[in-house]
Protein backbone atom coordinates (compact mmCIF):
# COMPACT_ATOMS: atom_id res chain seq x y z
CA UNK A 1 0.00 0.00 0.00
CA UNK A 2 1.50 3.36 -1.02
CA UNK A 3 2.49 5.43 1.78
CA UNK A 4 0.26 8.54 2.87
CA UNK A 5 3.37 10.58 3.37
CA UNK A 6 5.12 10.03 -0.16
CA UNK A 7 4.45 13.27 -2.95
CA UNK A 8 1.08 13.59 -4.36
CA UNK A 9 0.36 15.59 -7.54
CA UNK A 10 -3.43 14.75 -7.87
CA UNK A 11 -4.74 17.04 -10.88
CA UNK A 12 -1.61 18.04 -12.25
CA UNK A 13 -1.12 17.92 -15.98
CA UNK A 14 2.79 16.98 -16.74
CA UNK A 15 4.61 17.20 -20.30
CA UNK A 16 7.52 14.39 -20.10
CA UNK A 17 10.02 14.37 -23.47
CA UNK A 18 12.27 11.39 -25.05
CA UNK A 19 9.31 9.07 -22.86
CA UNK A 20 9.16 5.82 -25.12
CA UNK A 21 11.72 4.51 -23.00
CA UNK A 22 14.73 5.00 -20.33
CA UNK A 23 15.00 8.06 -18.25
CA UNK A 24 12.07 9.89 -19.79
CA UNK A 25 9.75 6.58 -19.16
CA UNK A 26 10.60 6.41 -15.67
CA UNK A 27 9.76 9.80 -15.17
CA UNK A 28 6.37 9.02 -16.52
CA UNK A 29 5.72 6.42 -14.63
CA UNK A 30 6.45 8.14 -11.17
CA UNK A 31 5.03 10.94 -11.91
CA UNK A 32 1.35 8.91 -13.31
CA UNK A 33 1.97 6.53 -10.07
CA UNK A 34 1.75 9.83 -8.07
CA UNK A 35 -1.32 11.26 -9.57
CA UNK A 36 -0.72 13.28 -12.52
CA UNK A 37 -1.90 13.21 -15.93
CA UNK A 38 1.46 12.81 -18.25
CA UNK A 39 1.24 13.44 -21.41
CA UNK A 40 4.31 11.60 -22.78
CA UNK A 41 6.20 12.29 -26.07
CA UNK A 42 9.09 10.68 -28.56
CA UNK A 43 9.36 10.55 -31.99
CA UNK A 44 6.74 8.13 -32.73
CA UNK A 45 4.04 5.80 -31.08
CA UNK A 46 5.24 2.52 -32.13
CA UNK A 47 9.20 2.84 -32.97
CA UNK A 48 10.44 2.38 -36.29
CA UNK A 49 13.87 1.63 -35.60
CA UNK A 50 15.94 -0.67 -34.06
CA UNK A 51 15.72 0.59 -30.46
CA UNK A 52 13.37 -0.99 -27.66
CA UNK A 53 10.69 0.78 -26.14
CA UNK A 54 7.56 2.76 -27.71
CA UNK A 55 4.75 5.23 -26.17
CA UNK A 56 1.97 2.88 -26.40
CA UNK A 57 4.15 0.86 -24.22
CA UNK A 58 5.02 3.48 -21.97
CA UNK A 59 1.00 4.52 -21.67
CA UNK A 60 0.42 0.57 -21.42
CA UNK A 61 2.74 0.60 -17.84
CA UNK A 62 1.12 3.84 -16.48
CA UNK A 63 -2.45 2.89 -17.03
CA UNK A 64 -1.70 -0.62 -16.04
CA UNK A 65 -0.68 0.96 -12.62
CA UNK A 66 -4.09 3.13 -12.53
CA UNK A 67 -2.65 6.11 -13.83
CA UNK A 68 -3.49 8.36 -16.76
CA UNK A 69 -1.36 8.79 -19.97
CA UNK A 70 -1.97 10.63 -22.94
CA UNK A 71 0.80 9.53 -26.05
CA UNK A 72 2.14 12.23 -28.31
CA UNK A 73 4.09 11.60 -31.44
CA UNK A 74 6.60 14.52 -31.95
CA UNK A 75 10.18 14.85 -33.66
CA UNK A 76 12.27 17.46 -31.72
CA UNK A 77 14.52 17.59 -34.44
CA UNK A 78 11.54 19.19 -36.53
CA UNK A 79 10.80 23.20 -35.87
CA UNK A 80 7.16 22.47 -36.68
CA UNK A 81 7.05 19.60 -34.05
CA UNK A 82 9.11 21.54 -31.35
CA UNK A 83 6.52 24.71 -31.88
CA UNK A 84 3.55 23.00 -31.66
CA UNK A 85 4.56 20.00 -29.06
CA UNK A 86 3.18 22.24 -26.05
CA UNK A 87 0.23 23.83 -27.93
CA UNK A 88 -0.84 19.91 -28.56
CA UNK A 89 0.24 18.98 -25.54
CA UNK A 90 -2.49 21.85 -23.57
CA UNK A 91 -4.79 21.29 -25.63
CA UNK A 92 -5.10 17.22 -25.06
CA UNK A 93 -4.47 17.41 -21.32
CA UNK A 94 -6.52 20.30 -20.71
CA UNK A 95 -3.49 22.59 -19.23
CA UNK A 96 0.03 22.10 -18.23
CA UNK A 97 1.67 22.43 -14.71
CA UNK A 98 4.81 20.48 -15.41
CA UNK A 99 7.25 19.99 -18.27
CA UNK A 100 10.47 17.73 -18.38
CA UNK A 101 12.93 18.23 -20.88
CA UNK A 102 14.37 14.95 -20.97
CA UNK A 103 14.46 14.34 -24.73
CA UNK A 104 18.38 13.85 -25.95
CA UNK A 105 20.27 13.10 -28.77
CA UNK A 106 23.66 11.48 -27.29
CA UNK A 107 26.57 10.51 -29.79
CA UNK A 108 30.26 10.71 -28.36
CA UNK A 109 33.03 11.58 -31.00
CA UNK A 110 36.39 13.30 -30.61
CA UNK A 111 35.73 17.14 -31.17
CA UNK A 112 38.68 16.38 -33.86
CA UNK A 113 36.48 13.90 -35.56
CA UNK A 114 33.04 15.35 -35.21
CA UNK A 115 30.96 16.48 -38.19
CA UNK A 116 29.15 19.59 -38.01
CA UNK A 117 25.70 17.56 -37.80
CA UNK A 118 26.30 15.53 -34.70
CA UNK A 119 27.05 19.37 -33.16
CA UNK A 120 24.23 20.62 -34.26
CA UNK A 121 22.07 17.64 -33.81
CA UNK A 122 23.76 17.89 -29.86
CA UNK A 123 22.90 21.75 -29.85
CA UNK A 124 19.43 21.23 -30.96
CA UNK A 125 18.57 18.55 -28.16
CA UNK A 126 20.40 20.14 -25.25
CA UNK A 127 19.74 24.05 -25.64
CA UNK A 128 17.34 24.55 -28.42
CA UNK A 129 14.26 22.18 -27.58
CA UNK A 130 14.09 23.11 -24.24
CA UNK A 131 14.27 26.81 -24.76
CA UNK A 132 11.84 26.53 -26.98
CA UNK A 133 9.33 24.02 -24.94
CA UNK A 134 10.12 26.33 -22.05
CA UNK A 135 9.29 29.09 -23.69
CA UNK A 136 6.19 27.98 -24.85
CA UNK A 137 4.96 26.55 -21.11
CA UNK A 138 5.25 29.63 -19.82
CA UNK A 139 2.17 31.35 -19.90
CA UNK A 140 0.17 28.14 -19.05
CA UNK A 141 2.17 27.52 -16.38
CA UNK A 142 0.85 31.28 -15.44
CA UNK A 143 -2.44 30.57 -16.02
CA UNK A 144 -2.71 27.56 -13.92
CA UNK A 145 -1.24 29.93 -11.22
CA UNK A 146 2.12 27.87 -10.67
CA UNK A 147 4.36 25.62 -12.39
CA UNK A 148 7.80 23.37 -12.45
CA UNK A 149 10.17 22.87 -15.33
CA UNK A 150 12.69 19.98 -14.85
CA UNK A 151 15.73 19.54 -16.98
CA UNK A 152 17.68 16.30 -17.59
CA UNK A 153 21.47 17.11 -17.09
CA UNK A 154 24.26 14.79 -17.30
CA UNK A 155 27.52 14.43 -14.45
CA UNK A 156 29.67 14.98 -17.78
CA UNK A 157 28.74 18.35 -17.31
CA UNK A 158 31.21 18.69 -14.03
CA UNK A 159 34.47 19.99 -15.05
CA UNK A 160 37.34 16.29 -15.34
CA UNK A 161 39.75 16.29 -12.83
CA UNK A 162 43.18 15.86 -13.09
CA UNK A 163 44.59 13.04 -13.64
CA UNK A 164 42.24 12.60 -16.23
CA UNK A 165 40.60 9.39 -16.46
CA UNK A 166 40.55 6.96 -19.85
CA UNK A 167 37.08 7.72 -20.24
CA UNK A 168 37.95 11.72 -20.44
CA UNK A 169 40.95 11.51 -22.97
CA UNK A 170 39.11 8.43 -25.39
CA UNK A 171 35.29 8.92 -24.52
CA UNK A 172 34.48 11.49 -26.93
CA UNK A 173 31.83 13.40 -24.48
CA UNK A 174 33.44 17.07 -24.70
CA UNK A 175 30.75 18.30 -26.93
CA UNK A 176 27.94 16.27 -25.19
CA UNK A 177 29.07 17.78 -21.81
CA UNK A 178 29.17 21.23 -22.68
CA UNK A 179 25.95 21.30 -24.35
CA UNK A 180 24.77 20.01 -20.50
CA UNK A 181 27.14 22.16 -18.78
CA UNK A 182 25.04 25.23 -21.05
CA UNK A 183 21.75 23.33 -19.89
CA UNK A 184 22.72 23.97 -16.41
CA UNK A 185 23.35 27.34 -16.82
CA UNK A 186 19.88 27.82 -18.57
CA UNK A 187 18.20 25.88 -15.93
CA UNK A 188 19.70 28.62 -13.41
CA UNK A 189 19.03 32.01 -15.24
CA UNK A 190 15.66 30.33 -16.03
CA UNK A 191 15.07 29.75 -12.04
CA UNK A 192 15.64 33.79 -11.11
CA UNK A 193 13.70 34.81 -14.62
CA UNK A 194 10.46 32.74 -13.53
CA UNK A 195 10.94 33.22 -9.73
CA UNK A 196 8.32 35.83 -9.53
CA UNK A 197 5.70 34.16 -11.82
CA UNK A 198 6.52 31.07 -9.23
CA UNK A 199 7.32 28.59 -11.97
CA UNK A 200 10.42 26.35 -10.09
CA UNK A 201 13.15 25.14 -12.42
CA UNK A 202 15.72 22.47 -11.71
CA UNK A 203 17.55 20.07 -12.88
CA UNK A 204 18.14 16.55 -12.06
CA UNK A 205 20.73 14.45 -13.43
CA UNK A 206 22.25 10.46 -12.68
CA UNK A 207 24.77 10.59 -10.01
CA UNK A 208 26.77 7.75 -11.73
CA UNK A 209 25.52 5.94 -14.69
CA UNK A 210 21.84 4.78 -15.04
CA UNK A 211 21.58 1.77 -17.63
CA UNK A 212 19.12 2.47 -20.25
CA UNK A 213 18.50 1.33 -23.88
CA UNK A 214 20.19 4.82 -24.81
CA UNK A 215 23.02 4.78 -22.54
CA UNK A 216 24.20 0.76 -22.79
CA UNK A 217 26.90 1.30 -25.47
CA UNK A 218 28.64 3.82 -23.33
CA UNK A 219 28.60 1.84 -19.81
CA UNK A 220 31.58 -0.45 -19.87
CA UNK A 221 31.20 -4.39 -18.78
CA UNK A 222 30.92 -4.28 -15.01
CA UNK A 223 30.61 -0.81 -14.38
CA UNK A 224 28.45 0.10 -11.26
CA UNK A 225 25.07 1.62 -12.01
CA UNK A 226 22.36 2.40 -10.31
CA UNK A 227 18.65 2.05 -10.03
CA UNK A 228 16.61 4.35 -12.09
CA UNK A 229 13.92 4.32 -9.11
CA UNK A 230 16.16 7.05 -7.39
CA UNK A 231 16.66 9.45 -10.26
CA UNK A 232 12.91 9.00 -11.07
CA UNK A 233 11.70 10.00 -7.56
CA UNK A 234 14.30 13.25 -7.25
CA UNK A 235 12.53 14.29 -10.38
CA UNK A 236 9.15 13.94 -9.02
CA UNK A 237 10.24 15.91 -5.64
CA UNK A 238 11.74 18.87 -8.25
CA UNK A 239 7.77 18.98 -9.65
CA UNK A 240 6.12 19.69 -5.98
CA UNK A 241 7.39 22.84 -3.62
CA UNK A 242 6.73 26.28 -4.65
CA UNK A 243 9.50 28.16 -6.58
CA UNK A 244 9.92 30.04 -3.29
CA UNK A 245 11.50 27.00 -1.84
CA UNK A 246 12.78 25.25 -4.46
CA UNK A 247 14.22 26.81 -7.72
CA UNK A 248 17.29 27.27 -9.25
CA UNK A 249 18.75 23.34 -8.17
CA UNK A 250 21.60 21.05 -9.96
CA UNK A 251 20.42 17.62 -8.09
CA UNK A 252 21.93 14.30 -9.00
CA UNK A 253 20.07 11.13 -8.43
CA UNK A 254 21.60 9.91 -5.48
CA UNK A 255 23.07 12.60 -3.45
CA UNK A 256 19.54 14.79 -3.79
CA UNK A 257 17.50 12.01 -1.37
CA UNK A 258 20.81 11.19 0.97
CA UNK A 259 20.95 15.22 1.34
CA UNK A 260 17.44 16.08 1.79
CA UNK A 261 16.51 12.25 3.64
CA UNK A 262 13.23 11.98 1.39
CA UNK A 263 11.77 8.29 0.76
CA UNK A 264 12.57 6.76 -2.47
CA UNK A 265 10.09 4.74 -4.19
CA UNK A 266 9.73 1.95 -7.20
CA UNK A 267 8.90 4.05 -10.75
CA UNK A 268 4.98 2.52 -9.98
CA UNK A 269 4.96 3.97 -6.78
CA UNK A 270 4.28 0.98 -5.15
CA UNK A 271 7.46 -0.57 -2.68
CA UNK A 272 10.31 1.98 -0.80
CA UNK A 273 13.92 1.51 -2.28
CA UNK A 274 16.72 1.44 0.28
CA UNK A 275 17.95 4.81 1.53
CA UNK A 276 19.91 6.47 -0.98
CA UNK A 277 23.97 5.92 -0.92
CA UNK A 278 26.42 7.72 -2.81
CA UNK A 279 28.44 5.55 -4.85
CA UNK A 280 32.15 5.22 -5.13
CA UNK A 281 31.94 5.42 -8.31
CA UNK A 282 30.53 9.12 -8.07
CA UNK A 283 32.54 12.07 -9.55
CA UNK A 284 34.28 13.66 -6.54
CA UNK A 285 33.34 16.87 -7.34
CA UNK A 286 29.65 16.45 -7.19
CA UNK A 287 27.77 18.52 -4.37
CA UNK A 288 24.40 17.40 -3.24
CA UNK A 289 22.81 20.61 -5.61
């Protein structure tokens, strides 16, 4: 039985990006198991490609669960997708209180190798979709009287430390990172822009490495990962407290519930995961955000 005391967002109408699968389905589903309409979004209802994981299936989980689930197709890559994706979204939910800008286009290459498309393509996904999502929330978060923006960030957006590691000289993530380490930025000067119209914004990203369909190729055999439950239930406690008390936050998966000693829960909602630890295999530099 869930417990009386975890988050409750009864009534409120949620946007979630990239939701066909991983990090973006997880968020979904935690946010649905806590009461909100989520309106999820990817590229397509039932995938095309060669990758797992589709909306219907996504919309299959929630409303398994009891929860509600509206699916979306929309191609953030496309300017008339990325305009109208919150006009749609409104307009089939009935409002919008909360949008996640999780959708991400991740493909690691030397910045001497890189072609000018997989930097735009990384520019587009990081900075430009959720300015412009963002952008267009904005006055319904207003009219609804409140509202919370979460962005997905990445720990490849803290700064390596020296002596660099393999995975900081070979990995290719330089470009990837600093399109993150701009996100962060944006999630910040968002925060004190919106303050006023109390509309929090905050960003949550993995403290380690989260396995995902998306992120497999880039986790090396026997690396420790963790369980998406945690980063899904730091995003839903980013979507609940007033801008007042919470805006302006760089949380990371694990070290967000260890610092503020909030329960974690299973993406349905449904059984508490063990109290958060950090793990060894956390970048030093990481503060709790």
């Amino acid at each position: 039985m869930p417990d009386i005391d975890a988050p409750r967002l009864d009534g409120k109408l949620a946007l979630v990006t990239g939701a066909s699968r991983g990090l973006g389905r997880a968020i979904a589903e935690r946010l649905a198991a806590a009461g909100a309409t989520v309106v999820v979004t990817a590229r397509s209802l039932d995938t095309t490609v060669a990758e797992p994981g589709t909306l219907r299936e996504t919309v299959a989980l929630i409303e398994g669960n009891g929860g509600s689930a509206i699916p979306l197709a929309a191609d953030l890559e496309k300017a008339e997708d990325r305009q109208s994706l919150v006009g749609r979204a409104v307009e089939a939910a009935g409002g919008l209180d909360i949008l996640v800008n999780n959708a991400g286009y991740a493909h690691y290459a030397g910045i001497a190798e890189m072609s000018d498309g997989v930097f735009d393509r990384t520019i587009d996904h990081y900075l430009r979709v959720p300015f412009v999502l963002s952008r267009a929330a904005i006055p319904h978060m207003e009219a609804r009287g409140a509202g919370w923006i979460v962005n997905v960030g990445s720990v490849t957006a803290v700064p390596p430390l020296e002596p660099y590691s393999w995975f900081d000289i070979h990995g290719g993530s330089t470009m990837y990172a600093a399109a993150k380490a701009a996100l962060d930025r944006f999630t910040q000067g968002l925060a004190a822009e919106l303050l006023e119209r109390d509309i929090a914004v905050n960003m949550i990203a993995p403290s380690t490495a989260i396995m995902t369909p998306g992120s497999a190729r880039y986790i090396p055999d026997g690396y420790p990962t963790e369980d998406v439950a945690y980063f899904a239930e730091s995003a839903l406690q980013l979507c609940r407290l007033p801008a007042a008390v919470r805006t302006g936050r760089l949380t990371y998966s694990m070290h967000f519930p260890k610092a503020e000693g909030f329960r974690v829960y299973s993406v349905d909602g449904a059984r508490e995961m063990p109290p958060a630890e950090i793990p060894e295999a956390a970048h030093p530099g990481l503060l709790e955000g």
